[in-house]
N, C-alpha and C. Protein backbone atom coordinates (compact mmCIF):
# COMPACT_ATOMS: atom_id res chain seq x y z
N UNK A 1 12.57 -7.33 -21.76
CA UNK A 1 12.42 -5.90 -21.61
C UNK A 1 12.26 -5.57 -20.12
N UNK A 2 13.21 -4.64 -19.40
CA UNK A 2 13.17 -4.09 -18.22
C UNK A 2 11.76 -3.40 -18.03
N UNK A 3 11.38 -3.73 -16.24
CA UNK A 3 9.97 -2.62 -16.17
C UNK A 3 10.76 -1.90 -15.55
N UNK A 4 10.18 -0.33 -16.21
CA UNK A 4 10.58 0.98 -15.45
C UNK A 4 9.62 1.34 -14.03
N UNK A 5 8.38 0.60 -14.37
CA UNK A 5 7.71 1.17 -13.57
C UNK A 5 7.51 1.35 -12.38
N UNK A 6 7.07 2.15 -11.40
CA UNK A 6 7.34 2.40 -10.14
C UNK A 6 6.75 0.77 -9.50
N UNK A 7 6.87 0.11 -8.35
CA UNK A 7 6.22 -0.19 -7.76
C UNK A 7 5.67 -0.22 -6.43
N UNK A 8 4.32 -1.07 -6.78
CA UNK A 8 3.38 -0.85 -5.73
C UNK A 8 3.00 -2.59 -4.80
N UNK A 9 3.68 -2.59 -3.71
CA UNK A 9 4.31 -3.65 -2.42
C UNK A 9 2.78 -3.79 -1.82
N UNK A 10 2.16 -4.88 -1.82
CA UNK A 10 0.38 -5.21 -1.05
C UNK A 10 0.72 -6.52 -0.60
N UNK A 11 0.70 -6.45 0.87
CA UNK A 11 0.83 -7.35 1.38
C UNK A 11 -1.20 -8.08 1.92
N UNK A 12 -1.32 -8.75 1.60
CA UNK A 12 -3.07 -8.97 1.79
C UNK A 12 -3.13 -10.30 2.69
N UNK A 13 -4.26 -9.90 3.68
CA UNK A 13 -4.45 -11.41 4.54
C UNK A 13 -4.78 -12.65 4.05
N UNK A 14 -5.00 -13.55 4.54
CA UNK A 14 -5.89 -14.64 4.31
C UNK A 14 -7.44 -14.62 3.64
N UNK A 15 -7.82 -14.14 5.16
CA UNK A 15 -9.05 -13.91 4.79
C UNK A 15 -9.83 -12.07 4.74
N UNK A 16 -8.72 -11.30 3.20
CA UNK A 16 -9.20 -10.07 3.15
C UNK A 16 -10.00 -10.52 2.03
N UNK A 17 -10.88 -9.69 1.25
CA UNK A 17 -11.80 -9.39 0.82
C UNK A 17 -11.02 -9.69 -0.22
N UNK A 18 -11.82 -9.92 -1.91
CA UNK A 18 -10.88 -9.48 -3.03
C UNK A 18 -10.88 -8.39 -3.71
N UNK A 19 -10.39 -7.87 -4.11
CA UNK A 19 -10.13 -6.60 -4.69
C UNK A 19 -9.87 -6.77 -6.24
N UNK A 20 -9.96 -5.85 -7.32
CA UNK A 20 -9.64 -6.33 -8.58
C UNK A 20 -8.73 -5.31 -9.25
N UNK A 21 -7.64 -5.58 -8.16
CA UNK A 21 -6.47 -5.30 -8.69
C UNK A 21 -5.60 -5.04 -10.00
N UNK A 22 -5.14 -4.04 -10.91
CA UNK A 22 -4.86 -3.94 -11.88
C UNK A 22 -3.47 -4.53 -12.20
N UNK A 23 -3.34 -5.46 -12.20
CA UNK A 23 -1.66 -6.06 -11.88
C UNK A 23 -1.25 -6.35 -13.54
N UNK A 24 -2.37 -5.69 -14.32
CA UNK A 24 -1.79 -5.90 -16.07
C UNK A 24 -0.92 -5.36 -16.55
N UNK A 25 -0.20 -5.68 -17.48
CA UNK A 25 1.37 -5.45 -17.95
C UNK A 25 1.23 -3.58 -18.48
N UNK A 26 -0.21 -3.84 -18.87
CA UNK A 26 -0.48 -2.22 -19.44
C UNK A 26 -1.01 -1.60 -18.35
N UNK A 27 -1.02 -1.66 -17.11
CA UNK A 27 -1.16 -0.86 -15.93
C UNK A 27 -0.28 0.27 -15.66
N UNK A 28 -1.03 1.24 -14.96
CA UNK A 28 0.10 2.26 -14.74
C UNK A 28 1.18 2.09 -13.58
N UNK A 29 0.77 1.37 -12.55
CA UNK A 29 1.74 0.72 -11.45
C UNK A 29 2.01 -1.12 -11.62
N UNK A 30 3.54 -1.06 -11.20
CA UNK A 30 3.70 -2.03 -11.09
C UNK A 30 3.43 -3.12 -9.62
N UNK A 31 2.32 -3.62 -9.38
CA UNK A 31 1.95 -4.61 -8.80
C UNK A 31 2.78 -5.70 -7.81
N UNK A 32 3.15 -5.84 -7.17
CA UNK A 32 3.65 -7.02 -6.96
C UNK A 32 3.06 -7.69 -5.48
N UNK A 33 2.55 -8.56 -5.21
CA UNK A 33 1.74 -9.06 -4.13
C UNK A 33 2.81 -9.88 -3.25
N UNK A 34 3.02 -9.80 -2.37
CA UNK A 34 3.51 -10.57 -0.65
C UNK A 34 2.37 -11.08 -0.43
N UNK A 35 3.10 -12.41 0.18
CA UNK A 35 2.23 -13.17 1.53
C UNK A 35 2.14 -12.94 2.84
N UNK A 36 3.32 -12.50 2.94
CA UNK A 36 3.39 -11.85 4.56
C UNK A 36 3.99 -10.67 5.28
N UNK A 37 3.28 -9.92 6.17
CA UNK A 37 3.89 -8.98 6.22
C UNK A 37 5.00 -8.74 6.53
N UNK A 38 6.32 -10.42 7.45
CA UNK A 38 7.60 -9.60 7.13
C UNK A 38 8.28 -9.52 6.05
N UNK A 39 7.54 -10.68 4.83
CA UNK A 39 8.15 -10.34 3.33
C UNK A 39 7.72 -8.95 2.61
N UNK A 40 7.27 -8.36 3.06
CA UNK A 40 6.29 -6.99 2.82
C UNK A 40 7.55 -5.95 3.24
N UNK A 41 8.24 -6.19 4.28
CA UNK A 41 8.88 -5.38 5.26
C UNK A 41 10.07 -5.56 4.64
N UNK A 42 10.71 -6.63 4.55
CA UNK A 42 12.00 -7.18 3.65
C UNK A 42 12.08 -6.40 2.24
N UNK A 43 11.03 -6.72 1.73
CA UNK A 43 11.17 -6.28 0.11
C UNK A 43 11.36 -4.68 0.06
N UNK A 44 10.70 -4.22 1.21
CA UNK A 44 10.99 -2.77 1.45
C UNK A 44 12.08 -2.03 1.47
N UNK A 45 12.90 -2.79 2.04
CA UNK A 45 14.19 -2.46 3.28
C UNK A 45 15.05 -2.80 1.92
N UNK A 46 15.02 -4.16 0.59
CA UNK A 46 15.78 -4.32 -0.26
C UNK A 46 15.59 -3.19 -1.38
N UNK A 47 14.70 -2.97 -1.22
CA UNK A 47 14.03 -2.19 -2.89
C UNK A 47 13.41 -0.51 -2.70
N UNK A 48 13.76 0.21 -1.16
CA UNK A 48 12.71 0.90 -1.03
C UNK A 48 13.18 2.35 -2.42
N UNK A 49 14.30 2.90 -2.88
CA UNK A 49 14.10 3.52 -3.99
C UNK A 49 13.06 3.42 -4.96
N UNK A 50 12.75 1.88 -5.56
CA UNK A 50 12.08 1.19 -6.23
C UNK A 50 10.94 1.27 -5.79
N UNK A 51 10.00 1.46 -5.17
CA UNK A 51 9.04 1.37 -4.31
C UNK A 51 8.59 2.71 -4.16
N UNK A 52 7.46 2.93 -5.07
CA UNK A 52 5.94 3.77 -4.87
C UNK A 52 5.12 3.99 -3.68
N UNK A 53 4.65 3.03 -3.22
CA UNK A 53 3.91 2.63 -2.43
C UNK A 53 3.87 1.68 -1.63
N UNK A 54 3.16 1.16 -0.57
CA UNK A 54 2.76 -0.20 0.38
C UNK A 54 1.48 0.05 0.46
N UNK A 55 0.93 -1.48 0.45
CA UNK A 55 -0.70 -1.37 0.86
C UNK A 55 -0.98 -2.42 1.81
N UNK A 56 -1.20 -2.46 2.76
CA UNK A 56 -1.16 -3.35 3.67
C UNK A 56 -2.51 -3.81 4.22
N UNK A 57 -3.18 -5.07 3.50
CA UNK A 57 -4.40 -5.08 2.99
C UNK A 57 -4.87 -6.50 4.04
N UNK A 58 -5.06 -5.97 5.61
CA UNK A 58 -5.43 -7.53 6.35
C UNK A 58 -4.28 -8.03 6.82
N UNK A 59 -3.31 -7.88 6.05
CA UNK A 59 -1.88 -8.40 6.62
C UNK A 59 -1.55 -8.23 7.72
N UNK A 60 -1.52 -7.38 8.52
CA UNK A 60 -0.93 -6.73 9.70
C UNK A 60 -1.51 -6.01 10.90
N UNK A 61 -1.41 -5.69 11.95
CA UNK A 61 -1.85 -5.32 12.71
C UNK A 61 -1.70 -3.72 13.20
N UNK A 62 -2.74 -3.11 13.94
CA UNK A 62 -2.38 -1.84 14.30
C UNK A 62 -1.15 -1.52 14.53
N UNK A 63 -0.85 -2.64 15.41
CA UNK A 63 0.83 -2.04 16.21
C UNK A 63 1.87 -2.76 15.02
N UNK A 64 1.40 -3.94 14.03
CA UNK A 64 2.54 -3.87 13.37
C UNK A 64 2.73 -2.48 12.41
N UNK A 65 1.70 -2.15 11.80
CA UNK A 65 1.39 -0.97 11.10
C UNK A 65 2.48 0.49 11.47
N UNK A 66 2.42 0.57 12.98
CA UNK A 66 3.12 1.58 13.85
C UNK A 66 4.32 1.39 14.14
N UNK A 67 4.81 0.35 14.22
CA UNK A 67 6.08 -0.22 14.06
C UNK A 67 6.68 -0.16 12.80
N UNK A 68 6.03 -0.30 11.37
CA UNK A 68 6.93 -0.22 10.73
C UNK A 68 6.67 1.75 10.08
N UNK A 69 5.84 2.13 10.15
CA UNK A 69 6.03 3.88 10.20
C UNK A 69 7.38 4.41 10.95
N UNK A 70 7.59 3.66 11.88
CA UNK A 70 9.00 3.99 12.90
C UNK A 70 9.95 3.85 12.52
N UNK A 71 10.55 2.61 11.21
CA UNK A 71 11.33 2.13 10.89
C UNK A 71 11.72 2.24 9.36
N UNK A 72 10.86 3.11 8.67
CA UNK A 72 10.68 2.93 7.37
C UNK A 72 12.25 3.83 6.42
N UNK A 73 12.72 2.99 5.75
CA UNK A 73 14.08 3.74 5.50
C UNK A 73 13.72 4.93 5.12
N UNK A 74 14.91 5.97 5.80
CA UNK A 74 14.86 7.49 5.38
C UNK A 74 14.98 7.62 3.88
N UNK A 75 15.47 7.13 2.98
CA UNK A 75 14.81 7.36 1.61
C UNK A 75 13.72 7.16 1.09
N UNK A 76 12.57 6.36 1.78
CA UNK A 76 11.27 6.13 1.21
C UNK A 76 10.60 7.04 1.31
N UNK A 77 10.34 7.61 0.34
CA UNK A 77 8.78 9.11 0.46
C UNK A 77 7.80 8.59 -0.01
N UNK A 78 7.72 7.66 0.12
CA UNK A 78 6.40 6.88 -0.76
C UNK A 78 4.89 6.68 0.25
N UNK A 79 3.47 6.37 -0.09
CA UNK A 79 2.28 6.39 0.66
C UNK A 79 2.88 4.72 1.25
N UNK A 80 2.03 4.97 2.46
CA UNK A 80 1.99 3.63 3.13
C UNK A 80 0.68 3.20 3.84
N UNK A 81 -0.17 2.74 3.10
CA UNK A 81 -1.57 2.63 3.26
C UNK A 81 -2.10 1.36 3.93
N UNK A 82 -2.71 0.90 5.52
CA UNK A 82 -3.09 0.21 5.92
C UNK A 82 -4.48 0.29 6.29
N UNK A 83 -4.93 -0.85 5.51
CA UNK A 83 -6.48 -1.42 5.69
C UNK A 83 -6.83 -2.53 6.82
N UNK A 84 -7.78 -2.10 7.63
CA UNK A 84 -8.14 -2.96 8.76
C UNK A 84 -9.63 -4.21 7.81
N UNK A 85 -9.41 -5.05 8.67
CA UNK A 85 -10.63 -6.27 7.65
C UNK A 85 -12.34 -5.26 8.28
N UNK A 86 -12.20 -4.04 8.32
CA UNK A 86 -13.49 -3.55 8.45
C UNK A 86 -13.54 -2.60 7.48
N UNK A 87 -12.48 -2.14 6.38
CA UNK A 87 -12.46 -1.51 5.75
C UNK A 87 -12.35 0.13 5.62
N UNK A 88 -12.18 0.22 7.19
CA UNK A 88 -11.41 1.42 7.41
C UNK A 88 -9.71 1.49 7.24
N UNK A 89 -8.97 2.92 6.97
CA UNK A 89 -7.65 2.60 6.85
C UNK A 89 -7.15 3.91 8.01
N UNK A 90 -5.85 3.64 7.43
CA UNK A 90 -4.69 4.51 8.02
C UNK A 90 -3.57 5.20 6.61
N UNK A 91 -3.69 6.41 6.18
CA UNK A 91 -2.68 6.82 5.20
C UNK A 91 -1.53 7.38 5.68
N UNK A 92 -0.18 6.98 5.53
CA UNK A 92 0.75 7.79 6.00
C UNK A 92 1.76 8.36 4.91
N UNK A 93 1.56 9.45 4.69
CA UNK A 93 2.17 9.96 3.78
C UNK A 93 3.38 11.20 4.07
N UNK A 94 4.24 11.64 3.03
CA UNK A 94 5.05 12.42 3.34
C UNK A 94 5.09 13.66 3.10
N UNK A 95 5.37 14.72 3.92
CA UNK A 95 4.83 16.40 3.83
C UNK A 95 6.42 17.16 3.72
N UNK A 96 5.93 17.94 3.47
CA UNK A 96 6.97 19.02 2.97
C UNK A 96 7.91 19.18 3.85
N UNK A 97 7.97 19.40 4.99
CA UNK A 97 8.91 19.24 6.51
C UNK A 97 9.85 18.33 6.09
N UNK A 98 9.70 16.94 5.83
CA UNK A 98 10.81 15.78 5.76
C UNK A 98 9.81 14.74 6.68
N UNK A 99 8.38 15.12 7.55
CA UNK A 99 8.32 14.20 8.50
C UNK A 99 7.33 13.25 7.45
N UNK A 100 5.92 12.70 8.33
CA UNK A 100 4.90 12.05 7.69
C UNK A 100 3.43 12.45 8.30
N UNK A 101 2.92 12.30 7.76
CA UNK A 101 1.48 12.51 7.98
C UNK A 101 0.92 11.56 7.99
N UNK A 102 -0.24 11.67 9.00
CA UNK A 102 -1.29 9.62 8.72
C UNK A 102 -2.83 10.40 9.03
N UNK A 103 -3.02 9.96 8.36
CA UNK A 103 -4.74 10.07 8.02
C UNK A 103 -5.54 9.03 8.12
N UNK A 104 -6.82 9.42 9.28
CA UNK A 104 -7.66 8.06 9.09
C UNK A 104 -8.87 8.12 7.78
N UNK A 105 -8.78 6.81 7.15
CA UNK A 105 -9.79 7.47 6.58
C UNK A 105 -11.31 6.13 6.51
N UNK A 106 -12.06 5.96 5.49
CA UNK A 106 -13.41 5.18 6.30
C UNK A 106 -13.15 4.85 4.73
N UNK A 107 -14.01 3.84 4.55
CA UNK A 107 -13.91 3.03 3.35
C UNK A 107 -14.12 3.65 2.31
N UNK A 108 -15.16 4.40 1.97
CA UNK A 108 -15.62 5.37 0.67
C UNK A 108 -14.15 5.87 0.44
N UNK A 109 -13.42 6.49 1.12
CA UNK A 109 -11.70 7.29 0.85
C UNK A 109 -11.15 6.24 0.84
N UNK A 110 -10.93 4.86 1.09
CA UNK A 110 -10.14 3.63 0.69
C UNK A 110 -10.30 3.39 -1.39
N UNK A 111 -11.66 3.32 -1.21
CA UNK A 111 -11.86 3.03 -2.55
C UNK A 111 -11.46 3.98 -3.48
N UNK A 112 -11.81 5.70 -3.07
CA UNK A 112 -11.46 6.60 -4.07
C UNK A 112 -9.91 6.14 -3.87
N UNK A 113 -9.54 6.47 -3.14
CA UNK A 113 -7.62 6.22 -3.13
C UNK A 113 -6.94 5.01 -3.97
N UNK A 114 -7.55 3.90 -3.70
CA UNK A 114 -7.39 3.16 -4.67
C UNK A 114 -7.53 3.22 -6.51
N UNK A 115 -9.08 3.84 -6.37
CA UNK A 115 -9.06 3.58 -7.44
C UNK A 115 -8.26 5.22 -8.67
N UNK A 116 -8.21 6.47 -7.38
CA UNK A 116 -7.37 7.32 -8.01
C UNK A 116 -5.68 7.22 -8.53
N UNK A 117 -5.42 6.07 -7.97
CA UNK A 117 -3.81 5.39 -7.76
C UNK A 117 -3.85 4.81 -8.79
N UNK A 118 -4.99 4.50 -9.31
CA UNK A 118 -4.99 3.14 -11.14
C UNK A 118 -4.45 2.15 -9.95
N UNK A 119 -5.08 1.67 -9.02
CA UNK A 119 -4.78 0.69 -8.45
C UNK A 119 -5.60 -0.60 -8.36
N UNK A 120 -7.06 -0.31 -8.63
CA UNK A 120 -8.04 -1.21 -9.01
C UNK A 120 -8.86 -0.82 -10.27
N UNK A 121 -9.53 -1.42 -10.77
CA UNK A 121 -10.56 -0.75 -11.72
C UNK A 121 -11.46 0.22 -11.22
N UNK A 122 -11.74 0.66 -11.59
CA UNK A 122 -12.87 1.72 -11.03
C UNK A 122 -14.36 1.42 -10.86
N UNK A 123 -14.70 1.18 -9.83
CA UNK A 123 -15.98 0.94 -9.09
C UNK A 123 -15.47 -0.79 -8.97
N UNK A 124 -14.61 -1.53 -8.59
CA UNK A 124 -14.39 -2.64 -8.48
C UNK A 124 -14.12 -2.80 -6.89
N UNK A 125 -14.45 -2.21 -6.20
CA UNK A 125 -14.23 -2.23 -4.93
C UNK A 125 -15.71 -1.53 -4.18
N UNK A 126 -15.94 -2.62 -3.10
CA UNK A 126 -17.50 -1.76 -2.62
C UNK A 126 -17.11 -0.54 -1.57
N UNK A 127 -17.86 0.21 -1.48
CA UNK A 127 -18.03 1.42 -0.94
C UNK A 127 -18.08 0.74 0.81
């Protein structure tokens, strides 16, 4: 049986935190985890119709982060969410114009975002 479901591209460090990820078949997003962020970047560039979201969890760096906002195919309207290993992020999302928007936000808005996405369980991530 084909999944219809959108998916959601998390590329995660080594040493990020764990998260308790909803990657179950009865989830509302489809899951799929990278090891690295240029397989993160690849799968993008192959699949980005297919593609909901990015979560870029430890993987990557400020400037890789900014580099790929620069590059991201003109069909992707999807969130592109990077987490620093302090648990602050960066949201870049897409606005009515055609451009993007990026928002900083502090961990308490990491977790709601997550967990409003059905992306973790709810309260499975610390504040």
């Amino acid at each position: 049986m084909r999944d219809i479901r959108r998916i959601t591209l998390i590329g995660r460090g080594t040493t990020t935190a764990a998260r308790s990820w909803d990657a179950s078949y009865r989830a509302t997003n489809r899951i799929i985890f990278v090891d690295s962020f240029s397989i993160l970047t690849g799968a993008l560039h192959h699949a980005s119709q297919a593609v909901e979201r990015l979560v870029i969890d430890g993987a990557a760096t400020e400037g890789q982060f900014l580099d790929l906002l620069t590059t991201l195919p003109g069909n992707f309207a999807g969130d592109v969410l990077f987490i620093n290993g302090d648990g602050r992020a960066f949201l870049s999302t897409t606005c009515r114009s055609g451009g993007r928007l990026l928002y900083a936000m502090l961990p308490a808005d990491v977790k709601f975002y997550l967990e409003a996405q059905r992306l973790v369980m709810k309260d499975s991530i610390a504040a």
